[in-house]
PDB file of N, CA and C in Angstrom:
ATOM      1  N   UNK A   1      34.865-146.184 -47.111  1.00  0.00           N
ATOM      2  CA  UNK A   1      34.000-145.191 -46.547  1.00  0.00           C
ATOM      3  C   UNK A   1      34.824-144.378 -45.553  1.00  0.00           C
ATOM      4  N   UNK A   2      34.522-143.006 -45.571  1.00  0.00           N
ATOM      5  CA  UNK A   2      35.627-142.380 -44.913  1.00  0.00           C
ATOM      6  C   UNK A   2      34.569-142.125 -43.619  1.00  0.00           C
ATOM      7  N   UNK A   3      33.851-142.096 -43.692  1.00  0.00           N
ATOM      8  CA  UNK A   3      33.103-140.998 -42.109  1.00  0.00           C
ATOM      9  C   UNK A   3      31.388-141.667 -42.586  1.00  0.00           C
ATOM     10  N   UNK A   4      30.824-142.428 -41.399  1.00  0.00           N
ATOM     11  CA  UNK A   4      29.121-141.883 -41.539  1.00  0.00           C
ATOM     12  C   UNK A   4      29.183-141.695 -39.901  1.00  0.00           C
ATOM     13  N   UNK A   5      28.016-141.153 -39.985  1.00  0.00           N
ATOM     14  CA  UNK A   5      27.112-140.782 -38.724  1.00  0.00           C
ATOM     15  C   UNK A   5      25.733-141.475 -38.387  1.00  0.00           C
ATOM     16  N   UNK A   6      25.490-142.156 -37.168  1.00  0.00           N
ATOM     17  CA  UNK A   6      24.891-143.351 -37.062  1.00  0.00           C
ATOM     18  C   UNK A   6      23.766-142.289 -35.840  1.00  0.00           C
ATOM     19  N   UNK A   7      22.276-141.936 -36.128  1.00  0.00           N
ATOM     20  CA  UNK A   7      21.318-141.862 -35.331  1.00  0.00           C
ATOM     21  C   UNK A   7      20.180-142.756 -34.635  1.00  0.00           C
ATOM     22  N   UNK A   8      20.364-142.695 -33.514  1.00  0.00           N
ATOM     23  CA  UNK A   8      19.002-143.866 -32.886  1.00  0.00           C
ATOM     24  C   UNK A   8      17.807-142.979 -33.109  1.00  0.00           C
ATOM     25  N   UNK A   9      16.923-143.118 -33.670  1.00  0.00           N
ATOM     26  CA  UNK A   9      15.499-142.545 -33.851  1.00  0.00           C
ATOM     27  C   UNK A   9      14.475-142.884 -33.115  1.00  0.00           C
ATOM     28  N   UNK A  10      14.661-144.646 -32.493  1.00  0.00           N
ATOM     29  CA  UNK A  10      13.333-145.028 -31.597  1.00  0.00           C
ATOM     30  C   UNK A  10      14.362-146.007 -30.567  1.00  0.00           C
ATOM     31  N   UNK A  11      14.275-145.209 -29.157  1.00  0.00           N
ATOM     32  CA  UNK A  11      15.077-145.850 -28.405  1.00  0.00           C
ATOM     33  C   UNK A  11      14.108-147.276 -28.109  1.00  0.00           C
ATOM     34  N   UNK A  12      14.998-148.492 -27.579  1.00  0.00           N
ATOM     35  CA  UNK A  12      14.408-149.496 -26.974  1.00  0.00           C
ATOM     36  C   UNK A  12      15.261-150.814 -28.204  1.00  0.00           C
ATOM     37  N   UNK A  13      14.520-151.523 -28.343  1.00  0.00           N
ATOM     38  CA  UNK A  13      14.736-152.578 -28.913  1.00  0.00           C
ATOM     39  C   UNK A  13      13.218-153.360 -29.906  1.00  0.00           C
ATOM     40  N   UNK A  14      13.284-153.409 -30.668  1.00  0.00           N
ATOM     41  CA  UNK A  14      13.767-152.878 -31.856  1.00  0.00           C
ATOM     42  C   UNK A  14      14.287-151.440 -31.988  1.00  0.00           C
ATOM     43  N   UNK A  15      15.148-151.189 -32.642  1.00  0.00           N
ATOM     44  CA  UNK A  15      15.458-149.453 -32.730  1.00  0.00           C
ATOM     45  C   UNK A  15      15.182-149.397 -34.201  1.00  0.00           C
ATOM     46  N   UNK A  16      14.783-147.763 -34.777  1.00  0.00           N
ATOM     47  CA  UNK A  16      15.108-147.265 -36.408  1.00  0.00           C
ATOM     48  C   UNK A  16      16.434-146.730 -35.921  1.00  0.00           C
ATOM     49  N   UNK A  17      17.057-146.768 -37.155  1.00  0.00           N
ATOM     50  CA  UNK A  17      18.410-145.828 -37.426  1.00  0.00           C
ATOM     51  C   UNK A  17      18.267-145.147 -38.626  1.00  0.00           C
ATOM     52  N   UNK A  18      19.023-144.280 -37.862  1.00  0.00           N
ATOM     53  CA  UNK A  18      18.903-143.373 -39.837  1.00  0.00           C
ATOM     54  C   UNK A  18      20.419-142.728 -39.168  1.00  0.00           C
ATOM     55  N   UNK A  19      20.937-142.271 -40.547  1.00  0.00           N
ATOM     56  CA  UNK A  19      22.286-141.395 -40.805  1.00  0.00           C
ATOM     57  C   UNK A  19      22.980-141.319 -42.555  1.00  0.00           C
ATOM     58  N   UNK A  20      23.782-140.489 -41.956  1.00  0.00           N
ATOM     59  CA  UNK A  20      24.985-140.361 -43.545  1.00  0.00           C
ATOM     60  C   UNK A  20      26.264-140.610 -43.608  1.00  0.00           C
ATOM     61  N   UNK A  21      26.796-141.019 -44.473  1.00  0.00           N
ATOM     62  CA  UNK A  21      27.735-141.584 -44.958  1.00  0.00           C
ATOM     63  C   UNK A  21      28.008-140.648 -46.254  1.00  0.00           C
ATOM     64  N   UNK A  22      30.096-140.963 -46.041  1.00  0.00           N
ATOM     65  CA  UNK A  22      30.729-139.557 -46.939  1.00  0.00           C
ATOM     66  C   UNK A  22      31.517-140.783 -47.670  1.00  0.00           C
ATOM     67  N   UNK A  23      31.696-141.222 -48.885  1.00  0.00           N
ATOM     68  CA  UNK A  23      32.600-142.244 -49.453  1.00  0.00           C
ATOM     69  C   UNK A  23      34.080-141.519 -49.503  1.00  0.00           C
ATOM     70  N   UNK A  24      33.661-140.344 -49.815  1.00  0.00           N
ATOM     71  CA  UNK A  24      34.900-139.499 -50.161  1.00  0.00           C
ATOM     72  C   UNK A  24      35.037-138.185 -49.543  1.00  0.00           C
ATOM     73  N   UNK A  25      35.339-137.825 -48.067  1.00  0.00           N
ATOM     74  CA  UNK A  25      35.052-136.793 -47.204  1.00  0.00           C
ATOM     75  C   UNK A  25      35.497-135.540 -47.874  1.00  0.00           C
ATOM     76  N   UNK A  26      36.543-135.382 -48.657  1.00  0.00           N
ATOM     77  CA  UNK A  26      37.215-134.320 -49.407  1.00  0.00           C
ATOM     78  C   UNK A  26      36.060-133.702 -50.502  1.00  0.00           C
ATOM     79  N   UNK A  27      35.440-134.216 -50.765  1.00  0.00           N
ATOM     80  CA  UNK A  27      34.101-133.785 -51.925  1.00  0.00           C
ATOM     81  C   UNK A  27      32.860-133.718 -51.082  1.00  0.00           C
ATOM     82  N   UNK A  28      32.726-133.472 -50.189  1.00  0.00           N
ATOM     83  CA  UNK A  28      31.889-132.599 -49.457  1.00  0.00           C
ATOM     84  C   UNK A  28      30.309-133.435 -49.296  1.00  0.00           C
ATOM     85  N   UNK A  29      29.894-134.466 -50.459  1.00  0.00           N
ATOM     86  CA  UNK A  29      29.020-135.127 -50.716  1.00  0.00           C
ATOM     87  C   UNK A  29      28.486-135.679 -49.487  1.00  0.00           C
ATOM     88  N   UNK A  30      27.609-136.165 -48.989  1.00  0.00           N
ATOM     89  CA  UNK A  30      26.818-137.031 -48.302  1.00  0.00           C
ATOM     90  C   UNK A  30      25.796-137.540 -48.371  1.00  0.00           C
ATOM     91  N   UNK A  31      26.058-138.957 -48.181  1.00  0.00           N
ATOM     92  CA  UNK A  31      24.966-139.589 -48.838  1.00  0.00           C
ATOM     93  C   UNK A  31      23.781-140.561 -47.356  1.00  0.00           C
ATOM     94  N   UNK A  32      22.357-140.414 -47.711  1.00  0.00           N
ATOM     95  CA  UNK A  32      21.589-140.941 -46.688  1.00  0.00           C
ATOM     96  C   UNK A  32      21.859-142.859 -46.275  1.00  0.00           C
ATOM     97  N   UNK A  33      21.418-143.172 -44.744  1.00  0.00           N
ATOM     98  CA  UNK A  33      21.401-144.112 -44.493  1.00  0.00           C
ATOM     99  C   UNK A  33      19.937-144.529 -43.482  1.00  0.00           C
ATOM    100  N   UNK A  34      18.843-145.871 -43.830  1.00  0.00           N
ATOM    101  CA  UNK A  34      18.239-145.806 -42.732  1.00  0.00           C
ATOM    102  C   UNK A  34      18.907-147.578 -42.624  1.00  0.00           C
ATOM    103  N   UNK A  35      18.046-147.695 -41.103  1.00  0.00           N
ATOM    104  CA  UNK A  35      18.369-149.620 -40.452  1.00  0.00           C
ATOM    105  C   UNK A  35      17.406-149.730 -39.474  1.00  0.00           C
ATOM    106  N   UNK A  36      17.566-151.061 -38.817  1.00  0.00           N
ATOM    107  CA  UNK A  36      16.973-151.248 -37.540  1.00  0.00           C
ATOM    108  C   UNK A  36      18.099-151.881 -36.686  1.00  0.00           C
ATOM    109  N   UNK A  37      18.106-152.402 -35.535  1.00  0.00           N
ATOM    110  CA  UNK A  37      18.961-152.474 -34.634  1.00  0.00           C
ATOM    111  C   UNK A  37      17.551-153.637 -33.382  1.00  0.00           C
ATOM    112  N   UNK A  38      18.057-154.799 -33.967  1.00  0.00           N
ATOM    113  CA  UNK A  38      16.657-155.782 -33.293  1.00  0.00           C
ATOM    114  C   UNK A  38      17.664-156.981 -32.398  1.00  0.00           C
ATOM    115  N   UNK A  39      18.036-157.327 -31.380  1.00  0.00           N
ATOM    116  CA  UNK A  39      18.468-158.239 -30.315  1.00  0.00           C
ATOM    117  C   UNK A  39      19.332-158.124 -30.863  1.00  0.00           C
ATOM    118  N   UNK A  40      20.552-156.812 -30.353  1.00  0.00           N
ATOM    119  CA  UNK A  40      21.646-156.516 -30.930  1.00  0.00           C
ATOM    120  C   UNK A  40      22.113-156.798 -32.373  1.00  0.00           C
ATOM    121  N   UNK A  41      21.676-157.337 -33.406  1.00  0.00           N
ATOM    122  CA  UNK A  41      21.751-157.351 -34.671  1.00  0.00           C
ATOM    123  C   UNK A  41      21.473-155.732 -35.248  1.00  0.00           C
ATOM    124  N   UNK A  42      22.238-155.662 -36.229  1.00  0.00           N
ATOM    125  CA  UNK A  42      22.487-154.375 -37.210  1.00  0.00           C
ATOM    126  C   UNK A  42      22.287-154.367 -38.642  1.00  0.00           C
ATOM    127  N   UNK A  43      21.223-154.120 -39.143  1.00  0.00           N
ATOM    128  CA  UNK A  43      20.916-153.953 -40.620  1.00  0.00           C
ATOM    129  C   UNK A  43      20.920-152.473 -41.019  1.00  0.00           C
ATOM    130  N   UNK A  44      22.214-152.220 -42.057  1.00  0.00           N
ATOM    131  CA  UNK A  44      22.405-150.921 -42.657  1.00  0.00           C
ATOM    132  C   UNK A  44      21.955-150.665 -44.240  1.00  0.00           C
ATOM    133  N   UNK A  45      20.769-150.227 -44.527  1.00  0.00           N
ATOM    134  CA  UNK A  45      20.851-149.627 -45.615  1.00  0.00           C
ATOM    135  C   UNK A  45      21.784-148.456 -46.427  1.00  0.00           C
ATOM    136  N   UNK A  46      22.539-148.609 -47.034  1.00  0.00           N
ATOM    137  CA  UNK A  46      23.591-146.861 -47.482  1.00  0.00           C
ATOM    138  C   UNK A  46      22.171-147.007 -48.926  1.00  0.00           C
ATOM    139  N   UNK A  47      22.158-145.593 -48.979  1.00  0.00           N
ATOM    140  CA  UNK A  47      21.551-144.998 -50.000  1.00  0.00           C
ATOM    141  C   UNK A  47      22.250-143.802 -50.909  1.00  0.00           C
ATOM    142  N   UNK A  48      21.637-143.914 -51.915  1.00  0.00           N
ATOM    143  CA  UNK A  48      22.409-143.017 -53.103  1.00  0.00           C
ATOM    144  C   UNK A  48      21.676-141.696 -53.283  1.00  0.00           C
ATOM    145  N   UNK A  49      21.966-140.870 -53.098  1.00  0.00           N
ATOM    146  CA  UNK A  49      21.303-139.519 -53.088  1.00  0.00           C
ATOM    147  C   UNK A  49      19.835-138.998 -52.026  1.00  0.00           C
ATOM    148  N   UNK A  50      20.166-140.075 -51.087  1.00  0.00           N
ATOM    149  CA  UNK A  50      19.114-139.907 -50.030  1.00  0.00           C
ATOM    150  C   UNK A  50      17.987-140.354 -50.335  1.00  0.00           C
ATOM    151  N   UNK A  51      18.086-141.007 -51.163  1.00  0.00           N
ATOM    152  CA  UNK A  51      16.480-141.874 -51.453  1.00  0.00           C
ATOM    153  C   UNK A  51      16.190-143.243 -51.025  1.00  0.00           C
ATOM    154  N   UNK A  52      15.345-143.366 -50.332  1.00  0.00           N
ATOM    155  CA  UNK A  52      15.135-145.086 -49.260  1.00  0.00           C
ATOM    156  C   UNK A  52      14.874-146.318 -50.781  1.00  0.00           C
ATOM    157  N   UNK A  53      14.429-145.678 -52.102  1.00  0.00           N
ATOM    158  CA  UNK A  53      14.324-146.754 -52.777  1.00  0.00           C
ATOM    159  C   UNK A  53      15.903-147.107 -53.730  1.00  0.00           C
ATOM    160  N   UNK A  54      16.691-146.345 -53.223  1.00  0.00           N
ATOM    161  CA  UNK A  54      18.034-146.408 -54.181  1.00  0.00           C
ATOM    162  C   UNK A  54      19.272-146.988 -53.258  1.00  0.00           C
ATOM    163  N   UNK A  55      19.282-148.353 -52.786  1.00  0.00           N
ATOM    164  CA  UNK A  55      19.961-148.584 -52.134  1.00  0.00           C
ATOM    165  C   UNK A  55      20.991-149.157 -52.993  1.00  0.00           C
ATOM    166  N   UNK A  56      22.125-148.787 -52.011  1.00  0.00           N
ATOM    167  CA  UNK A  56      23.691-148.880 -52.764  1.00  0.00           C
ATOM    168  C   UNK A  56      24.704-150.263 -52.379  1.00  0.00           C
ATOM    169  N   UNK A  57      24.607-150.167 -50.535  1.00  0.00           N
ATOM    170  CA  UNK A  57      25.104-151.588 -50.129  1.00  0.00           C
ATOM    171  C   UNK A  57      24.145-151.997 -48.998  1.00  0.00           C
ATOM    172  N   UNK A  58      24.119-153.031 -48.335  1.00  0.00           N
ATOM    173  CA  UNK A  58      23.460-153.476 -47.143  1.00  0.00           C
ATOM    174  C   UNK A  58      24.719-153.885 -46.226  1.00  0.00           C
ATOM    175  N   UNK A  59      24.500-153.542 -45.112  1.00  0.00           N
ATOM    176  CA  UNK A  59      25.586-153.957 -44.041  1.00  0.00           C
ATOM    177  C   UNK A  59      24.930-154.623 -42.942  1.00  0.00           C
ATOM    178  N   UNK A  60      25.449-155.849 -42.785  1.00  0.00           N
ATOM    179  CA  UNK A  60      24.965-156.439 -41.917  1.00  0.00           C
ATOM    180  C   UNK A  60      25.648-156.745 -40.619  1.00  0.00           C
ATOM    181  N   UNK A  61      25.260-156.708 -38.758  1.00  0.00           N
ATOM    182  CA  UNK A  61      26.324-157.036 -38.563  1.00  0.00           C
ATOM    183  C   UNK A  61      25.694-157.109 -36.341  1.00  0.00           C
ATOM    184  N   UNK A  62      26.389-157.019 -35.995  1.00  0.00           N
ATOM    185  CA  UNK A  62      25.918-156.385 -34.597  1.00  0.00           C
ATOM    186  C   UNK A  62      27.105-155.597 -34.019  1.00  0.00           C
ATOM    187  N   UNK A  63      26.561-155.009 -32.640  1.00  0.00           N
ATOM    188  CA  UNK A  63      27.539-153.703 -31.891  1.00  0.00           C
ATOM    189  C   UNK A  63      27.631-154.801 -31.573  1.00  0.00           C
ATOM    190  N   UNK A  64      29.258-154.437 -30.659  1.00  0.00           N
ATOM    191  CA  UNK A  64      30.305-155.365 -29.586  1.00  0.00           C
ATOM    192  C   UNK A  64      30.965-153.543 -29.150  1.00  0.00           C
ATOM    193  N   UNK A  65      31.014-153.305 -27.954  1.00  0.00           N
ATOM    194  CA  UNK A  65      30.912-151.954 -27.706  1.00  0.00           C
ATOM    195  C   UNK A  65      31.013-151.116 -28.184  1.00  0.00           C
ATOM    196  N   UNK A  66      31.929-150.292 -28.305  1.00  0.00           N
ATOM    197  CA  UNK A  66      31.648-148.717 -29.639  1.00  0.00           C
ATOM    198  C   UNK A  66      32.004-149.072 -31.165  1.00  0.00           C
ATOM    199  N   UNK A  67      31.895-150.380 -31.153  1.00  0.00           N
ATOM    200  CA  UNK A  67      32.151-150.750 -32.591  1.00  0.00           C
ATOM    201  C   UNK A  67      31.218-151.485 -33.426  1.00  0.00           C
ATOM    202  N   UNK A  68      30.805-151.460 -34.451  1.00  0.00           N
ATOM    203  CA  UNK A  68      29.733-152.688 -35.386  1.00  0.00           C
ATOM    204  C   UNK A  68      30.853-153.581 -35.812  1.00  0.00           C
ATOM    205  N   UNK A  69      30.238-154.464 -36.097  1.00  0.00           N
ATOM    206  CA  UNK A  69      31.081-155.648 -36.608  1.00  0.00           C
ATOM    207  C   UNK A  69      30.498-156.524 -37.352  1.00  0.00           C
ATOM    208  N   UNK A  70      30.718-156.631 -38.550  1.00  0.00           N
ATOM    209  CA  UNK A  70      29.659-157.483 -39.858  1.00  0.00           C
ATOM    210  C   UNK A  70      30.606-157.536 -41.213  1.00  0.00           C
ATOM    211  N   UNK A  71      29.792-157.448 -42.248  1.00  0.00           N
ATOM    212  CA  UNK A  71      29.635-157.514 -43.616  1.00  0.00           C
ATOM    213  C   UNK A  71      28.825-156.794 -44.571  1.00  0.00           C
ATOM    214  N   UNK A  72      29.247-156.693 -45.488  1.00  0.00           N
ATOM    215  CA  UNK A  72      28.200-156.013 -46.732  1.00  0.00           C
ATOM    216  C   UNK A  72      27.808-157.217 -46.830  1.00  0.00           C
ATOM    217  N   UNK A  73      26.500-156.642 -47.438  1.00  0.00           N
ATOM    218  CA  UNK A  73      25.853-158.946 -47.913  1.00  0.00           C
ATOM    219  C   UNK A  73      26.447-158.609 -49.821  1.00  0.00           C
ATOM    220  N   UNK A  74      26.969-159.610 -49.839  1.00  0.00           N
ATOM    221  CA  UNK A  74      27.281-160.174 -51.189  1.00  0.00           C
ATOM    222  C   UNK A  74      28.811-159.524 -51.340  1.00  0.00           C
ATOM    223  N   UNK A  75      29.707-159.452 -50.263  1.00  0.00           N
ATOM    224  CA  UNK A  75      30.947-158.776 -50.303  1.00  0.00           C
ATOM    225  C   UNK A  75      31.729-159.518 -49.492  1.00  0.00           C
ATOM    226  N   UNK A  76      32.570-160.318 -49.661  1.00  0.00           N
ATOM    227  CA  UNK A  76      33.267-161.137 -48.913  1.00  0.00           C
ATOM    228  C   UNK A  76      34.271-160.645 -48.097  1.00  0.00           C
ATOM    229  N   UNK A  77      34.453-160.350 -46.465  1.00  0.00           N
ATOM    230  CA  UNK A  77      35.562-159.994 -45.779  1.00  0.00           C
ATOM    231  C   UNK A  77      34.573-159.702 -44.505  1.00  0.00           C
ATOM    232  N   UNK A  78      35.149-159.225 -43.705  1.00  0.00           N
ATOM    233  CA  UNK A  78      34.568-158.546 -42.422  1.00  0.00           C
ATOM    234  C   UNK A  78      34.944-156.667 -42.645  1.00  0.00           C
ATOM    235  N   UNK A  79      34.137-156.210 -41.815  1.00  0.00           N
ATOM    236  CA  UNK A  79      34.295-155.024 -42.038  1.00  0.00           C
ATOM    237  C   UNK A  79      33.869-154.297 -40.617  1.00  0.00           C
ATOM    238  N   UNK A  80      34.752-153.224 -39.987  1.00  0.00           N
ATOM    239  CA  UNK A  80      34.593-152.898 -38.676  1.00  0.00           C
ATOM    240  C   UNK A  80      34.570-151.323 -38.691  1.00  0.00           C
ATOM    241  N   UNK A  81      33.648-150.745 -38.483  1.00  0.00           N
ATOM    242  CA  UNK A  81      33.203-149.700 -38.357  1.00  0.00           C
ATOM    243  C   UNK A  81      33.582-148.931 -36.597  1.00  0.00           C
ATOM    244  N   UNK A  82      34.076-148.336 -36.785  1.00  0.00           N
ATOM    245  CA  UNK A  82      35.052-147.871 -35.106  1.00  0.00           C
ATOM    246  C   UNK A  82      34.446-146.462 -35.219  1.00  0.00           C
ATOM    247  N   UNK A  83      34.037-146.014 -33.489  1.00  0.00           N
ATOM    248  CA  UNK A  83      34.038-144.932 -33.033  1.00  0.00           C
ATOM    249  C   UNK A  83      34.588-144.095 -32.754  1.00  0.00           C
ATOM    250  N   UNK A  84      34.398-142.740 -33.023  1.00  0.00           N
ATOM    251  CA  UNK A  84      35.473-141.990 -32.881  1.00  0.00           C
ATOM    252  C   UNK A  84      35.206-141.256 -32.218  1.00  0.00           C
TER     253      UNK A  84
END
């Protein structure tokens, strides 16, 4: 994943998130994301053409300061998503 963009929609705790994600920033494409954000835990839906019923991966994970830190579920490794 080259670039998403991560929005808080309902401040507090539980939070919604929504944003987009570019797999391939050079092709201009962007694709939708929603989550929640519940006692620092991070659940990412990525979606395929912006539709909430066409989900592509799940990311699971929590913030540790400007960074997430988790997994896709059913994808073995860690995966760290950094601020820029």
């Amino acid at each position: 994943m080259d670039v998403l963009r991560l929005y808080i929609e309902t401040p507090g705790d539980p939070a919604a998130l929504s944003g987009w994600y570019a797999r391939n920033r050079t092709n201009g494409v962007f694709e939708g994301m929603v989550g929640s954000r519940t006692n620092g835990r991070v659940v990412l839906e990525f979606l395929a053409n912006q539709a909430a019923v066409d989900t592509v991966a799940v990311f699971s994970g929590e913030q540790r300061g400007d960074s997430l830190v988790g997994s896709f579920v059913g994808v073995p490794g860690p995966v760290v998503f950094l601020k820029r």
